[in-house]
C-alpha atoms as a PDB file:
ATOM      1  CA  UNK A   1     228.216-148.214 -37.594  1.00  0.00           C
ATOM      2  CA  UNK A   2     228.227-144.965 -39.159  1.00  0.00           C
ATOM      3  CA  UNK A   3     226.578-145.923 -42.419  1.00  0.00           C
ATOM      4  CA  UNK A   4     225.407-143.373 -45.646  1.00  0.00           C
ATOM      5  CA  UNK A   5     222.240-144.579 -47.652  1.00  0.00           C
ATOM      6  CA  UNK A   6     221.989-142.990 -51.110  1.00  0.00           C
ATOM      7  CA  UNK A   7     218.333-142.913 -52.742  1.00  0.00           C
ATOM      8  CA  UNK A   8     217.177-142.551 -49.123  1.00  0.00           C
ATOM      9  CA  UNK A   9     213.702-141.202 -49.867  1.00  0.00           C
ATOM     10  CA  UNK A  10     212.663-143.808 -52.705  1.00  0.00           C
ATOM     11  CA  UNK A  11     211.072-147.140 -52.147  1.00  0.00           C
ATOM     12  CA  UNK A  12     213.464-149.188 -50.776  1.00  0.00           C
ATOM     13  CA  UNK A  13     216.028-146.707 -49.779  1.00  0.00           C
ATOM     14  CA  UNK A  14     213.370-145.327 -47.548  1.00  0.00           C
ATOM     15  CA  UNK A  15     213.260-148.614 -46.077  1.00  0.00           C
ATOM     16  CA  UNK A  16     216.470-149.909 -45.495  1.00  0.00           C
ATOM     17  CA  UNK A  17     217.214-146.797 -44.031  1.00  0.00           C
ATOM     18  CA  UNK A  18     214.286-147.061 -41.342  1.00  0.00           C
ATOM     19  CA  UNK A  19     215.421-150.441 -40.404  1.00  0.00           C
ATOM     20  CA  UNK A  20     219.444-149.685 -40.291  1.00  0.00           C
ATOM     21  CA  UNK A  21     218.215-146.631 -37.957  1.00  0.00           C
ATOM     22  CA  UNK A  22     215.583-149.532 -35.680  1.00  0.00           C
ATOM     23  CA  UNK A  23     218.995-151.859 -35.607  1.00  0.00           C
ATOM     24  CA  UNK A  24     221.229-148.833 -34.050  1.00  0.00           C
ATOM     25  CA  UNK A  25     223.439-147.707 -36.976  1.00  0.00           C
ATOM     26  CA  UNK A  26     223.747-144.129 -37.236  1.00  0.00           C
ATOM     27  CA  UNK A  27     222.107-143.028 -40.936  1.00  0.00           C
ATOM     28  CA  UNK A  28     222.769-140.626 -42.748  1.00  0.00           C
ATOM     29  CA  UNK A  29     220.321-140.227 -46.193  1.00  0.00           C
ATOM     30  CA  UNK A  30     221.681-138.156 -49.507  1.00  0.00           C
ATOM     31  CA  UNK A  31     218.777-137.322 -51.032  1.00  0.00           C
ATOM     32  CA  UNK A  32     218.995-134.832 -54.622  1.00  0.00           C
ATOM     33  CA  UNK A  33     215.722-132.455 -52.721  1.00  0.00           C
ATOM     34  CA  UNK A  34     215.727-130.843 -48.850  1.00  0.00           C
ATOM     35  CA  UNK A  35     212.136-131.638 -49.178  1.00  0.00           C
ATOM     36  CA  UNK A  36     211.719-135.475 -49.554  1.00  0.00           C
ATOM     37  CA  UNK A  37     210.437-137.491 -46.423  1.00  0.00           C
ATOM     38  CA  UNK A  38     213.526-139.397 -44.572  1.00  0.00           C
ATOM     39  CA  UNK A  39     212.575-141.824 -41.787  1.00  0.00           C
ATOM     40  CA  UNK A  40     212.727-140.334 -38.454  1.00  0.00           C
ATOM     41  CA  UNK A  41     216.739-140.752 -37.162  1.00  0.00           C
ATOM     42  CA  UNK A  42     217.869-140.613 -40.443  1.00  0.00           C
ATOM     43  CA  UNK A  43     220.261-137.109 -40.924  1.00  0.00           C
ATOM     44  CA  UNK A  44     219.726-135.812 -44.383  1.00  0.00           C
ATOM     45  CA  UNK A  45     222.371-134.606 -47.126  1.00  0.00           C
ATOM     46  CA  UNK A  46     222.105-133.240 -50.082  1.00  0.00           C
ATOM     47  CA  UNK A  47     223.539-133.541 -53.197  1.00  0.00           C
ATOM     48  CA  UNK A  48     223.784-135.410 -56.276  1.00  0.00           C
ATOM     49  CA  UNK A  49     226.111-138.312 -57.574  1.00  0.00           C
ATOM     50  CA  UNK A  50     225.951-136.972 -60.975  1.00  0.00           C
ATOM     51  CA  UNK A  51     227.782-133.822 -60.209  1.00  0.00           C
ATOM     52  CA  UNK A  52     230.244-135.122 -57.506  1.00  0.00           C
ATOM     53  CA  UNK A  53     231.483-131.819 -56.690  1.00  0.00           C
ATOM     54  CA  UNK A  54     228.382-131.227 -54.667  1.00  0.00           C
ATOM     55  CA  UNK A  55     228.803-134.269 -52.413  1.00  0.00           C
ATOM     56  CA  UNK A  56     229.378-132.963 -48.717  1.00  0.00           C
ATOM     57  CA  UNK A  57     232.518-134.203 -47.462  1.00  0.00           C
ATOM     58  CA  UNK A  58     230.761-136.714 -44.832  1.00  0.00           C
ATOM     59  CA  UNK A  59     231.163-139.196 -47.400  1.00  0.00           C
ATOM     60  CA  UNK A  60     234.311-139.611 -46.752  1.00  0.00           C
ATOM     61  CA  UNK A  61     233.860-140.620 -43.137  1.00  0.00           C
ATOM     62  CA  UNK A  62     231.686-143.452 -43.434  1.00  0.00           C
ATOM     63  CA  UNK A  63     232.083-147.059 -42.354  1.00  0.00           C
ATOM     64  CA  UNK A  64     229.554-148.124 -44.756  1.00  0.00           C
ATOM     65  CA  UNK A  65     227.522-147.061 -47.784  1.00  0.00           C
ATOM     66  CA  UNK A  66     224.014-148.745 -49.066  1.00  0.00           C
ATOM     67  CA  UNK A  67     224.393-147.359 -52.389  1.00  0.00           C
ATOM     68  CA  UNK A  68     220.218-147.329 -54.144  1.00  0.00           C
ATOM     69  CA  UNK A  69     220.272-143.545 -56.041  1.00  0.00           C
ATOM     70  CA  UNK A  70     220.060-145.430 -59.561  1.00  0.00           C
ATOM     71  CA  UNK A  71     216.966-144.946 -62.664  1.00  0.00           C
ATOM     72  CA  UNK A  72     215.396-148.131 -62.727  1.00  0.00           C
ATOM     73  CA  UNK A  73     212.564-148.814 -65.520  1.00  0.00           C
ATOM     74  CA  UNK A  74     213.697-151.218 -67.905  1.00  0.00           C
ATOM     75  CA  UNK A  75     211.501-149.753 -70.729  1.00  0.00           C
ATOM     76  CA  UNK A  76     212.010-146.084 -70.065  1.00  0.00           C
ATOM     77  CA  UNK A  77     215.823-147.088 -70.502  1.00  0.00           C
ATOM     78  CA  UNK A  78     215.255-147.889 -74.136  1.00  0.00           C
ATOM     79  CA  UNK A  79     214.700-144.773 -74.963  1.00  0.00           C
ATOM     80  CA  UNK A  80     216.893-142.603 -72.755  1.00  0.00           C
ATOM     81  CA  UNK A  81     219.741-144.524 -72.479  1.00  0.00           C
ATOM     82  CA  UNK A  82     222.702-141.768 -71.845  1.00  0.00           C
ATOM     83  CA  UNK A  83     220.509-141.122 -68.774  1.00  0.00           C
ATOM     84  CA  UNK A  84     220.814-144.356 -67.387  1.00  0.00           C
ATOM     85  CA  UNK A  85     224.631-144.856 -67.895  1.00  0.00           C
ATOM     86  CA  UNK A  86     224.960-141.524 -66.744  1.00  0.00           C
ATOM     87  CA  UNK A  87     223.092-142.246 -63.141  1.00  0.00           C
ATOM     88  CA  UNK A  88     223.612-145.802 -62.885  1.00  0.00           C
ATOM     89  CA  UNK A  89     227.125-146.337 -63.702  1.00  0.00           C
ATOM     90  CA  UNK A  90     228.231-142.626 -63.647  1.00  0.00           C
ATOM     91  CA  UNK A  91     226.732-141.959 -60.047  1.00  0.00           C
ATOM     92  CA  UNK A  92     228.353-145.001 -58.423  1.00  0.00           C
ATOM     93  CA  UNK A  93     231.797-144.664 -59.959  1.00  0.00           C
ATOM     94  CA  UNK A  94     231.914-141.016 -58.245  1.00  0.00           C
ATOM     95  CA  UNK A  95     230.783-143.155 -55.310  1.00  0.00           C
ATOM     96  CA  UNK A  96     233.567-145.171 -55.153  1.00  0.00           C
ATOM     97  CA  UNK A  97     236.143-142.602 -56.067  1.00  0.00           C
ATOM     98  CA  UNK A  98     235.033-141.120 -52.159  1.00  0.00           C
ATOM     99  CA  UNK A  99     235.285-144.705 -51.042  1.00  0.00           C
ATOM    100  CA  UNK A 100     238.510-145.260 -52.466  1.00  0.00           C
ATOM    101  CA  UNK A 101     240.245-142.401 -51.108  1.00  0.00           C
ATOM    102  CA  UNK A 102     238.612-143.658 -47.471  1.00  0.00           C
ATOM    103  CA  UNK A 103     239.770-147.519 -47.617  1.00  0.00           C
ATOM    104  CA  UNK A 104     238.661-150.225 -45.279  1.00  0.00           C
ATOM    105  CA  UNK A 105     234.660-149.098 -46.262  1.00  0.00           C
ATOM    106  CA  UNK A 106     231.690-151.245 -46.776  1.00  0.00           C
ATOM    107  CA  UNK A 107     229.687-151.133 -50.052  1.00  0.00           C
ATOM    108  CA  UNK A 108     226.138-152.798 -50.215  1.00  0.00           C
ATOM    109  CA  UNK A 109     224.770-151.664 -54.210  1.00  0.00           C
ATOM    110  CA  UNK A 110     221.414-151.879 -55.064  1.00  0.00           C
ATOM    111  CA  UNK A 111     221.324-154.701 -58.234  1.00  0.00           C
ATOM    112  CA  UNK A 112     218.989-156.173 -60.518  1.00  0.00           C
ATOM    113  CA  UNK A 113     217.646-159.510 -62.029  1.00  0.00           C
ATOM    114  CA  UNK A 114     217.868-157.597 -65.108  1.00  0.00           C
ATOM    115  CA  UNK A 115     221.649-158.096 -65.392  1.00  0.00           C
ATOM    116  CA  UNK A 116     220.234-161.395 -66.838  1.00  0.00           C
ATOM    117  CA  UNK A 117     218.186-160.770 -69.315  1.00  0.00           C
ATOM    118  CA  UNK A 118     216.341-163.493 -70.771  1.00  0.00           C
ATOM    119  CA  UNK A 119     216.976-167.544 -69.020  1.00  0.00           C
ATOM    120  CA  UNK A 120     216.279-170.798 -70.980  1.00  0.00           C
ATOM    121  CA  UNK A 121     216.992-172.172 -67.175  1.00  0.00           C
ATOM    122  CA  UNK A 122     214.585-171.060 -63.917  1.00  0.00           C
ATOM    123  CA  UNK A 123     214.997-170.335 -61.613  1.00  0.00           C
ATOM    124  CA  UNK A 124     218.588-168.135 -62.350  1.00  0.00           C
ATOM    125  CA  UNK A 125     221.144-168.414 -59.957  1.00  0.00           C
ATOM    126  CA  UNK A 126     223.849-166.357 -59.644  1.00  0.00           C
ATOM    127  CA  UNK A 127     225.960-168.686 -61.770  1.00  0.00           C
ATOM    128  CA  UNK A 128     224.144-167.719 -64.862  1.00  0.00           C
ATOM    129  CA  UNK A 129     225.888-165.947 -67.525  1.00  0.00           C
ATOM    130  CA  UNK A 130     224.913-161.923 -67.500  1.00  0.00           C
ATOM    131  CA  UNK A 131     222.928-161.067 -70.181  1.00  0.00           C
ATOM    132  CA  UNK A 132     221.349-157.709 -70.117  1.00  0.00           C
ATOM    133  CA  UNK A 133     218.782-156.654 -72.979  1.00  0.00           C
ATOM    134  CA  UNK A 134     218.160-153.174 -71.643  1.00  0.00           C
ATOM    135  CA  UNK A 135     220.215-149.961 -71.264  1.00  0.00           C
ATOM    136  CA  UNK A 136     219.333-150.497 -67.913  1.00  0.00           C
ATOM    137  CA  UNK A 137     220.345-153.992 -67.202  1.00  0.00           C
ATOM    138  CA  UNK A 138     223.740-153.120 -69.012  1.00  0.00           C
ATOM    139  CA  UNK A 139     224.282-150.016 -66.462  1.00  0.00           C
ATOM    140  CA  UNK A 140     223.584-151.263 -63.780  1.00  0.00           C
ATOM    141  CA  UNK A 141     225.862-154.717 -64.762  1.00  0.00           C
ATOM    142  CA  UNK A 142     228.539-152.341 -65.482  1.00  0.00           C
ATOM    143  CA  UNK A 143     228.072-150.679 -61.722  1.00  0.00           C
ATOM    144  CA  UNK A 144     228.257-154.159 -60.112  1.00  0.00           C
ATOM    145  CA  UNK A 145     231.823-154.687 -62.053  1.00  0.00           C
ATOM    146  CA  UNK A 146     233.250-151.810 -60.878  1.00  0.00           C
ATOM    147  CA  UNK A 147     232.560-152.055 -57.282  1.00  0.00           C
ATOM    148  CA  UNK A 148     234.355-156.226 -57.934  1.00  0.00           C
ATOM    149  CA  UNK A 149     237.157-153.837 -59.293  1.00  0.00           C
ATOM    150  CA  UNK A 150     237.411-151.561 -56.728  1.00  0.00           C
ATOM    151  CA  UNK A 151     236.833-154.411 -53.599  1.00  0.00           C
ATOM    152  CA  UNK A 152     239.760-156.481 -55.674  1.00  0.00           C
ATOM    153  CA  UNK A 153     242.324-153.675 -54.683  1.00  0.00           C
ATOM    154  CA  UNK A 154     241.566-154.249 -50.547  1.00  0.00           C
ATOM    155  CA  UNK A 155     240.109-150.472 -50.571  1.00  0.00           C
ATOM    156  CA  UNK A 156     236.485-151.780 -49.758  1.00  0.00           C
ATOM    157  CA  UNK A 157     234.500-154.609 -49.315  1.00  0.00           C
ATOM    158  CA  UNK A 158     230.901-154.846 -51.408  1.00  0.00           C
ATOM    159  CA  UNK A 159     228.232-156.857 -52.082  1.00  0.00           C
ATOM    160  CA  UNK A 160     225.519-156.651 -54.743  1.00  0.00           C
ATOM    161  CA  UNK A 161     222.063-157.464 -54.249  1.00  0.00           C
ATOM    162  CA  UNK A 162     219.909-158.683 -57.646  1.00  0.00           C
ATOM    163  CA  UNK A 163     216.450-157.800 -56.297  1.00  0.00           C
ATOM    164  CA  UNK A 164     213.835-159.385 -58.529  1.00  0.00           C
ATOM    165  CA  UNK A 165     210.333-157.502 -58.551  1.00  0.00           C
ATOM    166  CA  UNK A 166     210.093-155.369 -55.205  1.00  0.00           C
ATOM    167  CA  UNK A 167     206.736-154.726 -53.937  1.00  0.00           C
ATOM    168  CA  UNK A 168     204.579-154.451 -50.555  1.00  0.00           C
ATOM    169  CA  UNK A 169     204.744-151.546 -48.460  1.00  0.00           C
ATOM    170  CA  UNK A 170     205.859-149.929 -44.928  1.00  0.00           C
ATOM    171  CA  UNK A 171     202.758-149.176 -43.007  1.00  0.00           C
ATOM    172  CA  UNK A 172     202.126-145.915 -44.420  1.00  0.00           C
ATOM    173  CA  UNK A 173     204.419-145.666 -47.193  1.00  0.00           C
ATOM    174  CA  UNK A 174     202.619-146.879 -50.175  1.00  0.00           C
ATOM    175  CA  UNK A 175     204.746-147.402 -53.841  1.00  0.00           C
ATOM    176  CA  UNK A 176     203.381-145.060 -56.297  1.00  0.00           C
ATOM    177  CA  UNK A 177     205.383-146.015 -58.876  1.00  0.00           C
ATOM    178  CA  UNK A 178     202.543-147.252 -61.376  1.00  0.00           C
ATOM    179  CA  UNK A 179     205.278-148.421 -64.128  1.00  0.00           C
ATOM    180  CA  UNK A 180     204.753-151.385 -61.755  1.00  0.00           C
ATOM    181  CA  UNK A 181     202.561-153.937 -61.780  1.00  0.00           C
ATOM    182  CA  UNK A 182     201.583-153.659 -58.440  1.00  0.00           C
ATOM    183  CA  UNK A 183     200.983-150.177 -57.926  1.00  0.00           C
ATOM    184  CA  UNK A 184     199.036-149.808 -60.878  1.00  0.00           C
ATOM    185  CA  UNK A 185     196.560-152.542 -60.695  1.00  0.00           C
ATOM    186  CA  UNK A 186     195.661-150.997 -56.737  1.00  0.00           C
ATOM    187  CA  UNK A 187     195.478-147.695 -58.249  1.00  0.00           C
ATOM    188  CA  UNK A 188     192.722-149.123 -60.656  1.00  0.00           C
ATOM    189  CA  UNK A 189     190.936-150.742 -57.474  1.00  0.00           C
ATOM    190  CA  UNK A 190     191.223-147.208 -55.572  1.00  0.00           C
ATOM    191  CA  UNK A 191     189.896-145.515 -58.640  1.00  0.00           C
ATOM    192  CA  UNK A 192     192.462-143.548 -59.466  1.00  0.00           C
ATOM    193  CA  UNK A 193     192.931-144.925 -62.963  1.00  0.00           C
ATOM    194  CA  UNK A 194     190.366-146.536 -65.523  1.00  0.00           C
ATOM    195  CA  UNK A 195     192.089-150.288 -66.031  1.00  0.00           C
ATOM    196  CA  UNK A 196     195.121-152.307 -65.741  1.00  0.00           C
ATOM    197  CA  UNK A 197     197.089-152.304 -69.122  1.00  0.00           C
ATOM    198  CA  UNK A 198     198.818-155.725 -69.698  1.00  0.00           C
ATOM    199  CA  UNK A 199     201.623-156.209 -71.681  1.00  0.00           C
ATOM    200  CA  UNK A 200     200.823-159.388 -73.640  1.00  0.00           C
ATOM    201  CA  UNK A 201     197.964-161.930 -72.582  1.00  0.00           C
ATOM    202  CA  UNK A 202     199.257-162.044 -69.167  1.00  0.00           C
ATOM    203  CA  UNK A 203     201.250-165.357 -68.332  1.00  0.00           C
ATOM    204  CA  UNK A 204     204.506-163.400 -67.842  1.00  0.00           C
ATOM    205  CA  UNK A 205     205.898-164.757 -64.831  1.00  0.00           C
ATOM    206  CA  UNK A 206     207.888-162.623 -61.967  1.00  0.00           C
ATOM    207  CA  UNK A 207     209.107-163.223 -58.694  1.00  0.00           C
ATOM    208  CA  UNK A 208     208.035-161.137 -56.077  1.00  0.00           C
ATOM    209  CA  UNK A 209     209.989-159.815 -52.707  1.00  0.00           C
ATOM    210  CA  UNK A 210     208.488-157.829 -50.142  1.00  0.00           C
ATOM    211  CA  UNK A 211     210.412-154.055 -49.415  1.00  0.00           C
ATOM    212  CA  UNK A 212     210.929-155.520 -45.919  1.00  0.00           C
ATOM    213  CA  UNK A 213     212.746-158.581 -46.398  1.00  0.00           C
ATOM    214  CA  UNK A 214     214.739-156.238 -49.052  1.00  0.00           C
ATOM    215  CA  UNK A 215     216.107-153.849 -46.329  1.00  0.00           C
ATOM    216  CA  UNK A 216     216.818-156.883 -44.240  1.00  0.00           C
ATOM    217  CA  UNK A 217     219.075-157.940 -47.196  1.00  0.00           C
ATOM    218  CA  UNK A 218     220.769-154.951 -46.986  1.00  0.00           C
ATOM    219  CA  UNK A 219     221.252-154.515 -43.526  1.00  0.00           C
ATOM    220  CA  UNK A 220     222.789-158.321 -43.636  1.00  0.00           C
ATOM    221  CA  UNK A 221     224.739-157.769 -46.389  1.00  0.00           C
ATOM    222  CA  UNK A 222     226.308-154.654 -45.107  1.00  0.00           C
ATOM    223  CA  UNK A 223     227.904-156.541 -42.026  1.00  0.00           C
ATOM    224  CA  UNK A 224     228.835-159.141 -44.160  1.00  0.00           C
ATOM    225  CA  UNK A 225     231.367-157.279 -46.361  1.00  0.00           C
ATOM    226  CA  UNK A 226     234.768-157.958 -46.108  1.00  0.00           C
ATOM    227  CA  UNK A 227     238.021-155.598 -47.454  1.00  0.00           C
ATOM    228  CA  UNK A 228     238.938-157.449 -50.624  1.00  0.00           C
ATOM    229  CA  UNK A 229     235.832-159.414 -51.271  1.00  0.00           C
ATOM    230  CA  UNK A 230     232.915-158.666 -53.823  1.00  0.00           C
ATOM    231  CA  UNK A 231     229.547-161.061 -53.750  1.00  0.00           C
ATOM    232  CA  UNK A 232     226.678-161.089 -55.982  1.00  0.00           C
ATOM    233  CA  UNK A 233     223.456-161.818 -54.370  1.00  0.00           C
ATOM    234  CA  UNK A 234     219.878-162.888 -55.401  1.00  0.00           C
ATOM    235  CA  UNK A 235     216.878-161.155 -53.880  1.00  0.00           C
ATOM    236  CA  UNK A 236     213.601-163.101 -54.589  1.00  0.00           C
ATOM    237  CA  UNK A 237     211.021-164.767 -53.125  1.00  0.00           C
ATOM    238  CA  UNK A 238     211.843-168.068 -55.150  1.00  0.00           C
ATOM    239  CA  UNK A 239     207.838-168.066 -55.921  1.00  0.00           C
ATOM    240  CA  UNK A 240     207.313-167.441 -59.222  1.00  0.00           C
ATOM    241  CA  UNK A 241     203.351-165.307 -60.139  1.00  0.00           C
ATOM    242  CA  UNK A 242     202.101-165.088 -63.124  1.00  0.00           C
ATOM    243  CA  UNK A 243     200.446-161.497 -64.073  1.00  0.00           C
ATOM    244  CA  UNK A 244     197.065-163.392 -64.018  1.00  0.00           C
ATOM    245  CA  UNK A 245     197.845-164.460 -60.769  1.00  0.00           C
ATOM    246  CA  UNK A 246     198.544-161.537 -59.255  1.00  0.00           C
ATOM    247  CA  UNK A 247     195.481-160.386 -60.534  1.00  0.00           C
ATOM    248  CA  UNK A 248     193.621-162.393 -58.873  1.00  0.00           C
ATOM    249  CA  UNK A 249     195.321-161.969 -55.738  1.00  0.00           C
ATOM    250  CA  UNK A 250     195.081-157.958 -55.509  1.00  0.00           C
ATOM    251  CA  UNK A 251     190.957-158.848 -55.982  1.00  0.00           C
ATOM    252  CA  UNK A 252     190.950-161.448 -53.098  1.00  0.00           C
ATOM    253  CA  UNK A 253     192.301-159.432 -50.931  1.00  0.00           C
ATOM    254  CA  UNK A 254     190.464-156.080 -51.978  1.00  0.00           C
ATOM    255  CA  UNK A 255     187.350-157.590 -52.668  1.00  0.00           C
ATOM    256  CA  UNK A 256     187.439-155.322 -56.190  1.00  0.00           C
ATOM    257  CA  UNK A 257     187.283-156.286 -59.646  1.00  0.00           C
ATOM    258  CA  UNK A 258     190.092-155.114 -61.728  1.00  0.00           C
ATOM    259  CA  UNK A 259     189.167-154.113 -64.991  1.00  0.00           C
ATOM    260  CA  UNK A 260     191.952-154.904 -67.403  1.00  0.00           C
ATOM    261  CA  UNK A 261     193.259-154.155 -71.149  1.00  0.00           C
ATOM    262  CA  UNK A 262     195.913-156.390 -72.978  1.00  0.00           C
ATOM    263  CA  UNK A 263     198.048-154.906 -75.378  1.00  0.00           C
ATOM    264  CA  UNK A 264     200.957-155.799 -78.156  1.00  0.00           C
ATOM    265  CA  UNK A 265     203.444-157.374 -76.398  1.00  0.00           C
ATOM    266  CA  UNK A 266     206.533-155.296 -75.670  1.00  0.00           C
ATOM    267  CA  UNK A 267     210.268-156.965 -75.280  1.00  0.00           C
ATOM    268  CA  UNK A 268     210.612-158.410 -72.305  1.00  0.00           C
ATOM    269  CA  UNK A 269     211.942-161.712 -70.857  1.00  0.00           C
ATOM    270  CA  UNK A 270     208.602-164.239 -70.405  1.00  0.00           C
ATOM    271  CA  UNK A 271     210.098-165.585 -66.973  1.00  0.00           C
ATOM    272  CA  UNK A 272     211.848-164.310 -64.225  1.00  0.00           C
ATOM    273  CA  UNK A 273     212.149-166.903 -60.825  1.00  0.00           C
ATOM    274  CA  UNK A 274     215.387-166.396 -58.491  1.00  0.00           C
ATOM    275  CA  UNK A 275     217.431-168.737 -56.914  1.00  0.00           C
ATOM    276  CA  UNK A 276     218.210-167.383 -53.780  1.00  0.00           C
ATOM    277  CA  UNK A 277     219.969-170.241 -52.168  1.00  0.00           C
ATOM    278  CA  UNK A 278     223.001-167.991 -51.555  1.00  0.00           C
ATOM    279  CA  UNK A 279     222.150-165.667 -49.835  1.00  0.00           C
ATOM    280  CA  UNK A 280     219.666-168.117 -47.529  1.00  0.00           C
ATOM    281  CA  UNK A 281     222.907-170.265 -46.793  1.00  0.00           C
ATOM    282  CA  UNK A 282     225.567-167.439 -46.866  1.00  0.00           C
ATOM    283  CA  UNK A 283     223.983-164.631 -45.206  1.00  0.00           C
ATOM    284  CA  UNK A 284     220.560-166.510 -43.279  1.00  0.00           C
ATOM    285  CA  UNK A 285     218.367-164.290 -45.215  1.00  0.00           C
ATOM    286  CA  UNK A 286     214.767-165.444 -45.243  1.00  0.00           C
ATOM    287  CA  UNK A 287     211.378-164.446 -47.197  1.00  0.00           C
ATOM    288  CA  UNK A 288     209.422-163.837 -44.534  1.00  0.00           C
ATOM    289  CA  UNK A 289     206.790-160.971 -45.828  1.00  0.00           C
ATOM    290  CA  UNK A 290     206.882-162.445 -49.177  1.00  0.00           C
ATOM    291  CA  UNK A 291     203.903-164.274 -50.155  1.00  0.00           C
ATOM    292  CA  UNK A 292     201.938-162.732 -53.050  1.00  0.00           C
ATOM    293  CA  UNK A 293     199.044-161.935 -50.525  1.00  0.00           C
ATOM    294  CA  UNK A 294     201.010-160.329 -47.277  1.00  0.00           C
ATOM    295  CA  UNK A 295     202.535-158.155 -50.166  1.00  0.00           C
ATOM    296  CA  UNK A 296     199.612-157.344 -51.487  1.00  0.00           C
ATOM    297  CA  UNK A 297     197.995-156.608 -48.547  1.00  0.00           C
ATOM    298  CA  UNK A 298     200.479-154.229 -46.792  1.00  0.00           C
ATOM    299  CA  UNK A 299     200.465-152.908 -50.159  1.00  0.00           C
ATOM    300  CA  UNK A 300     196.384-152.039 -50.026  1.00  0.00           C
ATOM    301  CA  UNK A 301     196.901-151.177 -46.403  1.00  0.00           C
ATOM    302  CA  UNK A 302     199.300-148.664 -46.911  1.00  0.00           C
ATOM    303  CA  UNK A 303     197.300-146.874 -49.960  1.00  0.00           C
ATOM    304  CA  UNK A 304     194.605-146.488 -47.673  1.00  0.00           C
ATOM    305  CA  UNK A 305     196.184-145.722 -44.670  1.00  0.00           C
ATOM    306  CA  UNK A 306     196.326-141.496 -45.907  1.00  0.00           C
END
């Protein structure tokens, strides 16, 4: 399969590329810079969703599309939130005007939990009722609905996948994103920042799935479109950590104290835990890297690895 990722050269996009390329799809990557690192096999193309008239026309002659160019920080969204409905929705509805024109293509979009919001019930399935409480949770909502619109005419087939709190790392590819939880507590254990900053007193509770068993999603998802058919998806580990937890699982497996700092807390929902029954029974997708420690670990790994 002939098969576009957008974001390419982020986090996950950099992985679900590498592993469509290790399952024999031909890749292509758009990336926004001619400079970002691809994975080796993946052909590069530049241009940006926001200003569609610089797409290359090898859009149009895709079989499938694993759409993950998007902003993603829920808080940053708050405050800049033209910029996320801008990118978010703006970027994929010039996506699927290509796709459109094309017919018969796949569509795999990159999701979030955050379409949610806040849940009396955990875990959420996809049967909750959306409730977004950021800018970016309502974009990227409003994304999901018009792929459904789009699929509903027979011109594609899509699927979106809710990831819940992405994390780990490709051997050598470390997430340096330290808006994340993650990221930021290793970068305190590598000394590259004083203390971990906690929103609240720490017994906010998130689900965690390894980058790896997220590019498997994809890559199962994307053969499991259909012309005429749009799916939502959960992507989770379905084991809920608390902050403190995780804590005290970056120090067991570093073997470092993290020094820490709680702060006022900010908005945010107290509990996020996915059901991710469906896509276990529809699609045979399994949590395999998942725990809190083999994410954790592959996550030290690769910071150390350079």
């Amino acid at each position: 399969m002939r098969v576009l990722v957008t974001g390419a050269a982020g986090f996950v996009g950099y992985a679900v590329a590498a592993l469509l390329v290790d399952c024999g799809h031909e890749v292509m990557g758009l990336t926004r810079s001619g400079t970002s690192a691809l994975p080796q096999g993946v052909a590069r193309l530049e241009g940006d969703l926001r200003t569609p008239e610089t797409l290359p026309g090898a859009l149009a002659e895709v079989d499938g599309v694993c759409h993950l160019a998007g902003l993603t920080k829920v808080r940053q969204s708050r405050g800049s939130p033209v910029d996320y409905w801008r990118t978010n929705l703006g970027g994929t509805l010039a996506l699927l005007g290509t796709l459109a024109s094309a017919r018969g293509g796949r569509l795999v979009l990159a999701s979030t939990c955050a379409v949610y919001g806040e849940q009396a019930a955990q875990p959420i399935s996809e049967m909750a009722a959306v409730a977004p409480s950021s800018p970016y949770g309502t974009s990227k909502l409003a994304a999901d609905q018009a792929a459904a619109d789009l699929a509903a005419t027979g011109a594609i087939g899509a699927i979106s996948l809710r990831a819940f709190n992405v994390a780990g790392a490709l051997p050598g590819r470390p997430d340096r994103d330290t808006s994340r939880l993650i990221p930021q507590l290793l970068a305190v254990q590598q000394g590259q920042a004083p203390e971990l900053v906690i929103n609240g007193d720490g017994t906010a509770v998130r689900d965690f799935v390894h980058v790896a068993d997220m590019a498997t999603a994809f890559v199962l998802a994307l053969h499991a479109c259909k012309p005429g058919n749009w799916r939502a998806y959960n992507v989770g580990s379905g084991h809920p950590s608390s902050v403190q937890e995780v804590i005290a699982t970056a120090e067991a497996v570093t073997g470092r104290p993290v020094p820490r700092q709680h702060t006022t807390a900010a908005r945010e929902p107290a509990t996020l835990w996915a059901d991710s029954t469906r896509i276990h029974s529809e699609l045979g997708w399994q949590a395999e890297k998942s725990s809190l420690f083999e994410i954790i670990s592959d996550a030290w790994a690769a910071l150390n690895s350079e």
